[in-house]
N, C-alpha and C. Protein backbone atom coordinates (compact mmCIF):
# COMPACT_ATOMS: atom_id res chain seq x y z
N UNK A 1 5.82 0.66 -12.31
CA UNK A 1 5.78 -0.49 -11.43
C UNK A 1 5.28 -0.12 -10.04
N UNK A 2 5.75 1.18 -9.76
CA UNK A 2 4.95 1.73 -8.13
C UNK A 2 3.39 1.69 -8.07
N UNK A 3 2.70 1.14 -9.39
CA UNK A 3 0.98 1.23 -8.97
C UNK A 3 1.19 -0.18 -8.34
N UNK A 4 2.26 -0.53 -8.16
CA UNK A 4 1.34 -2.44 -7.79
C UNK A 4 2.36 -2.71 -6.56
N UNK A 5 2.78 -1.56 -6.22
CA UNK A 5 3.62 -1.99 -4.69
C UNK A 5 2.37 -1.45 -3.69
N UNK A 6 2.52 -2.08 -2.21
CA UNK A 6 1.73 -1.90 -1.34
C UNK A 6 2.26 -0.07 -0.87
N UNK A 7 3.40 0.28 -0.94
CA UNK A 7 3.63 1.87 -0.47
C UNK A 7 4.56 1.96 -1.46
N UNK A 8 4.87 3.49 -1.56
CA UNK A 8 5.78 4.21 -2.36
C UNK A 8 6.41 5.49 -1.61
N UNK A 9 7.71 5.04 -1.80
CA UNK A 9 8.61 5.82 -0.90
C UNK A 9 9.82 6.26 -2.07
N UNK A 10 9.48 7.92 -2.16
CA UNK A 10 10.00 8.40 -2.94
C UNK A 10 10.70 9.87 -3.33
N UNK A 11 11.45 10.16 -3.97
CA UNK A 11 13.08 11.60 -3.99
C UNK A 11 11.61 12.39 -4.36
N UNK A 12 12.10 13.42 -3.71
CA UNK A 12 11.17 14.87 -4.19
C UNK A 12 11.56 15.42 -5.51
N UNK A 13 12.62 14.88 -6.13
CA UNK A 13 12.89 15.45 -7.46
C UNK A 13 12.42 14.13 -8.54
N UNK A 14 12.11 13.13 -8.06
CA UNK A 14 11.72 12.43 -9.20
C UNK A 14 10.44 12.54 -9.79
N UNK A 15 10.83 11.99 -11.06
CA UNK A 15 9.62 12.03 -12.24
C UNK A 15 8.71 11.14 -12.45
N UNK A 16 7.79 11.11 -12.10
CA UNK A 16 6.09 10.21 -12.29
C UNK A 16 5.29 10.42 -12.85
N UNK A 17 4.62 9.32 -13.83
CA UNK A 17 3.50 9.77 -14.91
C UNK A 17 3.97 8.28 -15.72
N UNK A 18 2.60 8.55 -16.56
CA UNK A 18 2.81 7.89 -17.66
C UNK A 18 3.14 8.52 -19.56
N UNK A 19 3.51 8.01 -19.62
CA UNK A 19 4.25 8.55 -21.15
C UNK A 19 3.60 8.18 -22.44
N UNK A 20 3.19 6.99 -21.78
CA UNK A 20 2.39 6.18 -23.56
C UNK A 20 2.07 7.22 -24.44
N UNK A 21 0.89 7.89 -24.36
CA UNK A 21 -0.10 8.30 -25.05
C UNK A 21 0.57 9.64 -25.68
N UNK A 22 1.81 10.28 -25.00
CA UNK A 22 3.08 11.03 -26.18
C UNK A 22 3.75 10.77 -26.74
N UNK A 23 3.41 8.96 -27.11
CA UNK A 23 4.21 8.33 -28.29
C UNK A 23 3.43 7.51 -29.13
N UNK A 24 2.39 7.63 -29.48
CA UNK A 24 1.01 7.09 -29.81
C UNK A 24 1.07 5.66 -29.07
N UNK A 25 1.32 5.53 -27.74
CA UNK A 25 1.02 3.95 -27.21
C UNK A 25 0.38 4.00 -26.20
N UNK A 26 -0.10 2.28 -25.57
CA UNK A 26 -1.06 2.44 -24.42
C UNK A 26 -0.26 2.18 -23.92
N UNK A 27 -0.25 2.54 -21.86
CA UNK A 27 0.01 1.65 -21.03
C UNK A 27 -0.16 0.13 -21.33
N UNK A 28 0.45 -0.28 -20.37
CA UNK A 28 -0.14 -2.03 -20.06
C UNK A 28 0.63 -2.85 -18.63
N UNK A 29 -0.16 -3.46 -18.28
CA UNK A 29 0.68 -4.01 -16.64
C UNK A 29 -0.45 -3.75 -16.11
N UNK A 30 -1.96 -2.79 -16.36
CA UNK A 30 -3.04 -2.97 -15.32
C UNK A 30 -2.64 -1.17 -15.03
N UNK A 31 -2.52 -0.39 -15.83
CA UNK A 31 -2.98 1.37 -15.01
C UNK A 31 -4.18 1.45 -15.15
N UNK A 32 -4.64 1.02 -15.77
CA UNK A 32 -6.53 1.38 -16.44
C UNK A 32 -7.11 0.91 -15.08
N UNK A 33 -6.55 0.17 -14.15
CA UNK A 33 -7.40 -0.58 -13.34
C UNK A 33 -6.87 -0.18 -11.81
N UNK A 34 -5.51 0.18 -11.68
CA UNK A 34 -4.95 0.57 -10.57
C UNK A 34 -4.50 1.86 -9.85
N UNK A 35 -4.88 2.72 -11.15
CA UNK A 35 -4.24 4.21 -10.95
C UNK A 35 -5.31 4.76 -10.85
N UNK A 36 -6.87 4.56 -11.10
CA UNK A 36 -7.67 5.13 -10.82
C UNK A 36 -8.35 5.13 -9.52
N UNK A 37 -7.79 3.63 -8.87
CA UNK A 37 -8.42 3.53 -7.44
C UNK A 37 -7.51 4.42 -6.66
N UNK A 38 -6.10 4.51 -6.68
CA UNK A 38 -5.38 5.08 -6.05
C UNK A 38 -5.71 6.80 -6.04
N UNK A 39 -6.03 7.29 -7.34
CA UNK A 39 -6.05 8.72 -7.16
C UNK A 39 -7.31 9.14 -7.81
N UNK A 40 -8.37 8.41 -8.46
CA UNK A 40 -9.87 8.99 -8.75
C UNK A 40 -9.01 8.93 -10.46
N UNK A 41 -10.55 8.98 -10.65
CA UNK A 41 -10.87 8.86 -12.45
C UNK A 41 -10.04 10.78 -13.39
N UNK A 42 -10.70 11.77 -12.62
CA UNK A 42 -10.26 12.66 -12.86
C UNK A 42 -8.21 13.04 -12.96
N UNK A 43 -8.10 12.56 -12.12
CA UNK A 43 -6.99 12.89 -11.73
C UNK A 43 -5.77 11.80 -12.72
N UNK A 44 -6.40 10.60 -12.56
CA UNK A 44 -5.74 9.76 -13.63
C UNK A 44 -6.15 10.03 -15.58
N UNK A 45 -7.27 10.55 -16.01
CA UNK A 45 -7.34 11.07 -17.09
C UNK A 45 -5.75 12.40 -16.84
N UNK A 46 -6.04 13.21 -16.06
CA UNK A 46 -4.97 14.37 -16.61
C UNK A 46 -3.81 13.69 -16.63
N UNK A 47 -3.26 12.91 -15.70
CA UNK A 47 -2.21 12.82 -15.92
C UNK A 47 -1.70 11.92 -17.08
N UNK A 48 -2.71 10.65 -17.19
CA UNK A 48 -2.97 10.07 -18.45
C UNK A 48 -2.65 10.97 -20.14
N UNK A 49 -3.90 11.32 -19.45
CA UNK A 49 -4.09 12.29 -21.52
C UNK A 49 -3.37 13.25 -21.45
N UNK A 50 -2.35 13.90 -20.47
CA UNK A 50 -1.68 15.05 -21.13
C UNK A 50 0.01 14.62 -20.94
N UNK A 51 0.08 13.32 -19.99
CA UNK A 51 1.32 12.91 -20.30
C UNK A 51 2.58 13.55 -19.45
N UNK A 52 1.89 14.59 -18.56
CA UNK A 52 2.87 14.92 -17.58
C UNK A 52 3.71 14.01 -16.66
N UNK A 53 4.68 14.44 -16.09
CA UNK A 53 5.38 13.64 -15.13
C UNK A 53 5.17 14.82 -13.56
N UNK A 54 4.86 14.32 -12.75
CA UNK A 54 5.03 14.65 -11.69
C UNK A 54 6.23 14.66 -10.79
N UNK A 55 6.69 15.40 -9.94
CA UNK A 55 7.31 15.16 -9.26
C UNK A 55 6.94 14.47 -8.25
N UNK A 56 8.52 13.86 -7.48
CA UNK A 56 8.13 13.13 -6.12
C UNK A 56 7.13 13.74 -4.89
N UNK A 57 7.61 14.71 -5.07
CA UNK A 57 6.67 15.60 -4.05
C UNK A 57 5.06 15.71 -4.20
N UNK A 58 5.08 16.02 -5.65
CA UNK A 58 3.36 16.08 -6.15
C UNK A 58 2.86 14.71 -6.50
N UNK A 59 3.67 13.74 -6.42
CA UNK A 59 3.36 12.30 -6.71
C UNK A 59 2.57 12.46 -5.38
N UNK A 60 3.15 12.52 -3.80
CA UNK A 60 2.69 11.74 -3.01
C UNK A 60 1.53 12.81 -2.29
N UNK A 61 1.68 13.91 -2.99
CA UNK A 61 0.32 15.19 -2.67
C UNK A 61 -1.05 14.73 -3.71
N UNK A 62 -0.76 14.14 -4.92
CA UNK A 62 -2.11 13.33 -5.87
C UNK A 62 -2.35 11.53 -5.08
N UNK A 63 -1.06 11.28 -3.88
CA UNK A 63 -1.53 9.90 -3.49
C UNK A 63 -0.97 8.84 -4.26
N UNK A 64 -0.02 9.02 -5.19
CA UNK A 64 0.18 7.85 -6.04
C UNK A 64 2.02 7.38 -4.92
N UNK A 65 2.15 8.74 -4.43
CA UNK A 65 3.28 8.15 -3.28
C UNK A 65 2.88 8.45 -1.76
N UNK A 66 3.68 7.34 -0.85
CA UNK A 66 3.04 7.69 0.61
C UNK A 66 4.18 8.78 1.10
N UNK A 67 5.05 8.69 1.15
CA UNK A 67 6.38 9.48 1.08
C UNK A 67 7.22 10.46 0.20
N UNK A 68 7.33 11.43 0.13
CA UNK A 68 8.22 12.33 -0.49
C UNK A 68 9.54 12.66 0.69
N UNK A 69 10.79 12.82 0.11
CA UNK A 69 11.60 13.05 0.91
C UNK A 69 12.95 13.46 0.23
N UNK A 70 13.57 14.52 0.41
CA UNK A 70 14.95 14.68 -0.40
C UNK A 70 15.60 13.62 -0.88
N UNK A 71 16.17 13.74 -1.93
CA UNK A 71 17.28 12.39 -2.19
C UNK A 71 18.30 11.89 -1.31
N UNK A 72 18.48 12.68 -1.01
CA UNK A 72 19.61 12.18 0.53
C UNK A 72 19.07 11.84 1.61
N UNK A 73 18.14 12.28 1.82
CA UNK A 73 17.38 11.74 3.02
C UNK A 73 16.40 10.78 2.35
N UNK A 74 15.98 10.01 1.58
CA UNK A 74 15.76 8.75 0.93
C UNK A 74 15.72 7.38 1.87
N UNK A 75 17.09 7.33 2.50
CA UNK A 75 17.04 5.95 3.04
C UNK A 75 16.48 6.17 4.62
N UNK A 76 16.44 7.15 5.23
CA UNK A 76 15.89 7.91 6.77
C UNK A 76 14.52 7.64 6.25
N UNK A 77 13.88 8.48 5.20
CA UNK A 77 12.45 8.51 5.09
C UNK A 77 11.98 6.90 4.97
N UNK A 78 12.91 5.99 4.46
CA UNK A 78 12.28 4.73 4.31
C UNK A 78 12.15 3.98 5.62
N UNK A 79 13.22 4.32 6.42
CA UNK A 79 13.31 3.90 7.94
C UNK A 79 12.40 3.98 8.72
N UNK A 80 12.37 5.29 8.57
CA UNK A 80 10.73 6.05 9.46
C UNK A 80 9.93 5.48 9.31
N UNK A 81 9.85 5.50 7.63
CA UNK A 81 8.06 4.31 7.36
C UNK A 81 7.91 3.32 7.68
N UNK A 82 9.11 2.14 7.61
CA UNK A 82 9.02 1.15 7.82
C UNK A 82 8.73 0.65 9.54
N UNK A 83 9.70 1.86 10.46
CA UNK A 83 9.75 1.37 11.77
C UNK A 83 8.51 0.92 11.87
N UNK A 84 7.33 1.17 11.83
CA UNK A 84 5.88 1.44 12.23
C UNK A 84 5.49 0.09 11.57
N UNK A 85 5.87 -0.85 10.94
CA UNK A 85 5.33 -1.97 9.84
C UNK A 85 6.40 -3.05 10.48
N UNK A 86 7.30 -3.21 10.74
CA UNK A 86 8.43 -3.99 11.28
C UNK A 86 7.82 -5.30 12.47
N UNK A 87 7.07 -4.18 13.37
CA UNK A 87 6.29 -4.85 14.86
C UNK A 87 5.33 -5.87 14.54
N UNK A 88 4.83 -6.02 13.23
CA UNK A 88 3.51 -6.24 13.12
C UNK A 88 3.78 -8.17 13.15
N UNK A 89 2.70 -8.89 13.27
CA UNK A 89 2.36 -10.13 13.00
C UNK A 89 2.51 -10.03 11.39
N UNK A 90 3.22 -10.78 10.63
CA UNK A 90 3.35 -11.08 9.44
C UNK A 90 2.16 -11.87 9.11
N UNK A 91 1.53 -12.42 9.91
CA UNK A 91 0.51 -13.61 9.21
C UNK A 91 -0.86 -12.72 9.35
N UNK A 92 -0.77 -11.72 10.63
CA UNK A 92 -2.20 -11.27 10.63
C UNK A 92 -1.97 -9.63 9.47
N UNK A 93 -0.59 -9.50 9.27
CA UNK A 93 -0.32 -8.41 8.04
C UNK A 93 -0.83 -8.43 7.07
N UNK A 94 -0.57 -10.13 6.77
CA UNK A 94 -0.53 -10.57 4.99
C UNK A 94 -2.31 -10.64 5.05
N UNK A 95 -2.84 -11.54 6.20
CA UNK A 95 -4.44 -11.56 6.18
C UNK A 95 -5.01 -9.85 5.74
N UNK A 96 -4.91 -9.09 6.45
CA UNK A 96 -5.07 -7.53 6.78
C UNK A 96 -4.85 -7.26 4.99
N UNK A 97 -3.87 -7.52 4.28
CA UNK A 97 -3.69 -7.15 3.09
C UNK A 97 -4.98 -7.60 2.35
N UNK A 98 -4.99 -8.84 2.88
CA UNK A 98 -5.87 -9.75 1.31
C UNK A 98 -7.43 -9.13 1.92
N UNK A 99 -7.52 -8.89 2.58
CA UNK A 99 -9.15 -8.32 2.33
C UNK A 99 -9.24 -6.80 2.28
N UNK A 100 -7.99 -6.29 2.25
CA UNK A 100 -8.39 -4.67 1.69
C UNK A 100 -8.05 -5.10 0.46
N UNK A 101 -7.41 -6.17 -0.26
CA UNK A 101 -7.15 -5.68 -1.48
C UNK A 101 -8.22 -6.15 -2.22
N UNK A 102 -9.34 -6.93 -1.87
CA UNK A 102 -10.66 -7.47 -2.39
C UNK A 102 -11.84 -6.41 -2.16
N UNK A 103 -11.61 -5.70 -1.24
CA UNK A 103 -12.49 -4.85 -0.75
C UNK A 103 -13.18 -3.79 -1.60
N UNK A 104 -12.32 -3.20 -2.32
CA UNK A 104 -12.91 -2.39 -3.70
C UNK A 104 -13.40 -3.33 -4.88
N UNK A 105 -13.87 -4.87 -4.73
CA UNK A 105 -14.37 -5.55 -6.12
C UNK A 105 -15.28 -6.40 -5.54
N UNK A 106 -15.48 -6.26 -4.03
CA UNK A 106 -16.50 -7.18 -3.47
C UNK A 106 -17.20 -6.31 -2.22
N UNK A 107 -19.14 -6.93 -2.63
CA UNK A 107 -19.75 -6.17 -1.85
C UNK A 107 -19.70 -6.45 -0.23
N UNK A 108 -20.30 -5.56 0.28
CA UNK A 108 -19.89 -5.50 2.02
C UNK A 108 -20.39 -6.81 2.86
N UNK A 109 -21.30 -7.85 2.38
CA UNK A 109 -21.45 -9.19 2.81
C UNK A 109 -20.37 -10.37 2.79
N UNK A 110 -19.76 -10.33 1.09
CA UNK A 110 -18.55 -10.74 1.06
C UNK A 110 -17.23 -10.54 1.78
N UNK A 111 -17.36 -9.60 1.98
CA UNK A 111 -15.97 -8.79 3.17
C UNK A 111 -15.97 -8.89 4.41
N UNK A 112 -17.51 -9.41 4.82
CA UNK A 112 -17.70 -9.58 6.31
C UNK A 112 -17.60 -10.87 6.40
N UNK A 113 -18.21 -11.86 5.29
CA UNK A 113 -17.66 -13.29 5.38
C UNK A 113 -16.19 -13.85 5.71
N UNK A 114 -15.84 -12.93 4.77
CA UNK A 114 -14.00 -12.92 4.62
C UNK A 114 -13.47 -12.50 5.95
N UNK A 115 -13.81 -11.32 6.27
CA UNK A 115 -13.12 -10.82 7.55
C UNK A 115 -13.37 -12.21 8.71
N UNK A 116 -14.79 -12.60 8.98
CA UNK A 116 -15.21 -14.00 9.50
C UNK A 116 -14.32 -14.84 9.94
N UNK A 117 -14.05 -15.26 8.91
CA UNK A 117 -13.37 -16.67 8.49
C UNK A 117 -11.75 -15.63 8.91
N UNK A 118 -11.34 -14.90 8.29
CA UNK A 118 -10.11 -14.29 9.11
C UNK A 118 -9.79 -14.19 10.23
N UNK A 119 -11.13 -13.95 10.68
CA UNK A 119 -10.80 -13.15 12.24
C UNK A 119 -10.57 -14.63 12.97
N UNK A 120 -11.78 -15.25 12.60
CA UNK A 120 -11.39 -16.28 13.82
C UNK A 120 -10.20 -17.38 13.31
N UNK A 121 -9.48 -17.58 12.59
CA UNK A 121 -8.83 -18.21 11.99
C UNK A 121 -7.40 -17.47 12.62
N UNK A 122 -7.12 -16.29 12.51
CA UNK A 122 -6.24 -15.75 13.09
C UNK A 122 -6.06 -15.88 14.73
N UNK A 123 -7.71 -16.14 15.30
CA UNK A 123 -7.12 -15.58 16.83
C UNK A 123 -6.49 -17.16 17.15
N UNK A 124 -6.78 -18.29 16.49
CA UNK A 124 -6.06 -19.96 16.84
C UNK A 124 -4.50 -19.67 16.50
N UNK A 125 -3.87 -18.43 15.74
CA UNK A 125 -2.61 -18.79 15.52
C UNK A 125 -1.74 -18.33 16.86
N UNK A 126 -0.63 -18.79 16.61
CA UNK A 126 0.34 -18.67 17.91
C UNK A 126 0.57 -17.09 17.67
N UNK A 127 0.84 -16.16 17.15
CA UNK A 127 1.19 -14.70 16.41
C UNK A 127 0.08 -14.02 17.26
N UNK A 128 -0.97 -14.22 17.32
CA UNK A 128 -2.51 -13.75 17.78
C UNK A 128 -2.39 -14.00 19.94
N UNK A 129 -1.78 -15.38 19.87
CA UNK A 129 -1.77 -15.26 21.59
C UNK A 129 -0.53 -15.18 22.20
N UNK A 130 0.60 -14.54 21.45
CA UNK A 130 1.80 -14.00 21.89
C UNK A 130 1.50 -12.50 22.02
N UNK A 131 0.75 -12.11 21.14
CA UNK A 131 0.09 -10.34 21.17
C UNK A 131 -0.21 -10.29 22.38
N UNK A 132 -1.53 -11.13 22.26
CA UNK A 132 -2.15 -11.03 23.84
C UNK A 132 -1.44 -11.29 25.15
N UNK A 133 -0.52 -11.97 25.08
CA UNK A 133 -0.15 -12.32 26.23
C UNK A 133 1.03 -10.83 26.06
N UNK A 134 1.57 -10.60 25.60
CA UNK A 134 2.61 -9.58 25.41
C UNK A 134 2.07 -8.75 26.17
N UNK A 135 0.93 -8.39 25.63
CA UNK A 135 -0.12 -6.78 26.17
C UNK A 135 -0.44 -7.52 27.55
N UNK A 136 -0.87 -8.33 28.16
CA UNK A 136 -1.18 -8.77 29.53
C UNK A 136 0.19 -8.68 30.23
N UNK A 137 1.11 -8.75 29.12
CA UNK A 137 2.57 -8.80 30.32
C UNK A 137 3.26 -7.28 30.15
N UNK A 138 3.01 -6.49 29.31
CA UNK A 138 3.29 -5.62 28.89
C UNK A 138 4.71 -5.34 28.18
N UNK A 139 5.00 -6.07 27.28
CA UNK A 139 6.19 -6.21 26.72
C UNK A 139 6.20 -6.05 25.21
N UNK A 140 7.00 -6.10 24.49
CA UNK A 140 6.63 -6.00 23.44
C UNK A 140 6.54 -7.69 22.30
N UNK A 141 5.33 -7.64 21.93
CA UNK A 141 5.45 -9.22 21.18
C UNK A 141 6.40 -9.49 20.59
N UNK A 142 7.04 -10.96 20.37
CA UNK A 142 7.47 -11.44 19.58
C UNK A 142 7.11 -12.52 18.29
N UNK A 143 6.86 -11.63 17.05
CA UNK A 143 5.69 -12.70 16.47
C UNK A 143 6.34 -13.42 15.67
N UNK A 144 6.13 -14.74 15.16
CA UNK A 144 6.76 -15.60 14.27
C UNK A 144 6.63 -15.80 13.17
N UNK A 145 5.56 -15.27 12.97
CA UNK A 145 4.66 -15.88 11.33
C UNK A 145 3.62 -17.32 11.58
N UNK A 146 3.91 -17.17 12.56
CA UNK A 146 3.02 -19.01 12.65
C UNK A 146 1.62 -18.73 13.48
């Protein structure tokens, strides 16, 4: 289920991989399509065809996690990551999401259209001139989602 979360925050002793193919079965849920963007074609065949599990640690050294962190220190490492994501405009976040996540299936005209229509669509929201005014006042924004 961690190929289809936006980050992966994860115990240095846990186990990652897929299993199918050491029980004569396929994946299914979309790895054929998501595990290869995340870590390259090569790297998803080995771990694919030979069925290993990785650890947490070597999960997030192949990229399939953003975080490795002891099991006890688990809920600190999630803190850390998150502080940095917390501040953000939720509306110009969720925008920011939807065109990286199109970005690997559409060519660079399409993405500039998109970004377009984003950009200026975003700077009319209230989230966009609380930033600005924040940074002119030097404070820290308060964004709403709106």
């Amino acid at each position: 289920m961690m190929m289809w979360t936006d980050f992966a925050i994860v115990a240095d002793d846990a186990k990652i991989g897929d299993y199918h193919l050491r029980r004569g079965l396929l994946g299914g849920a979309g790895p054929y399509w998501s595990v290869p963007r995340m870590i390259g074609m090569r790297r998803t065949k080995e771990l694919f065809f030979t069925g290993k599990l990785l650890t947490g640690k070597e999960a997030a050294e192949w990229g399939l996690a953003n975080v490795s962190a002891p099991a006890d220190k688990l809920d600190e490492a999630l803190d850390e990551f998150v502080k940095d994501l917390i501040d953000k405009s939720p509306l110009a976040l969720s925008w920011c999401k939807l065109a990286l996540s199109r970005s690997l299936e559409s060519d660079r005209e399409t993405i500039a259209v998109l970004e377009h229509f984003m950009v200026m669509s975003n700077h009319q929201t209230n989230d966009a001139k609380e930033g600005a005014t924040a940074f002119i006042e030097k404070r820290q924004p308060d964004y709403r989602g709106q």
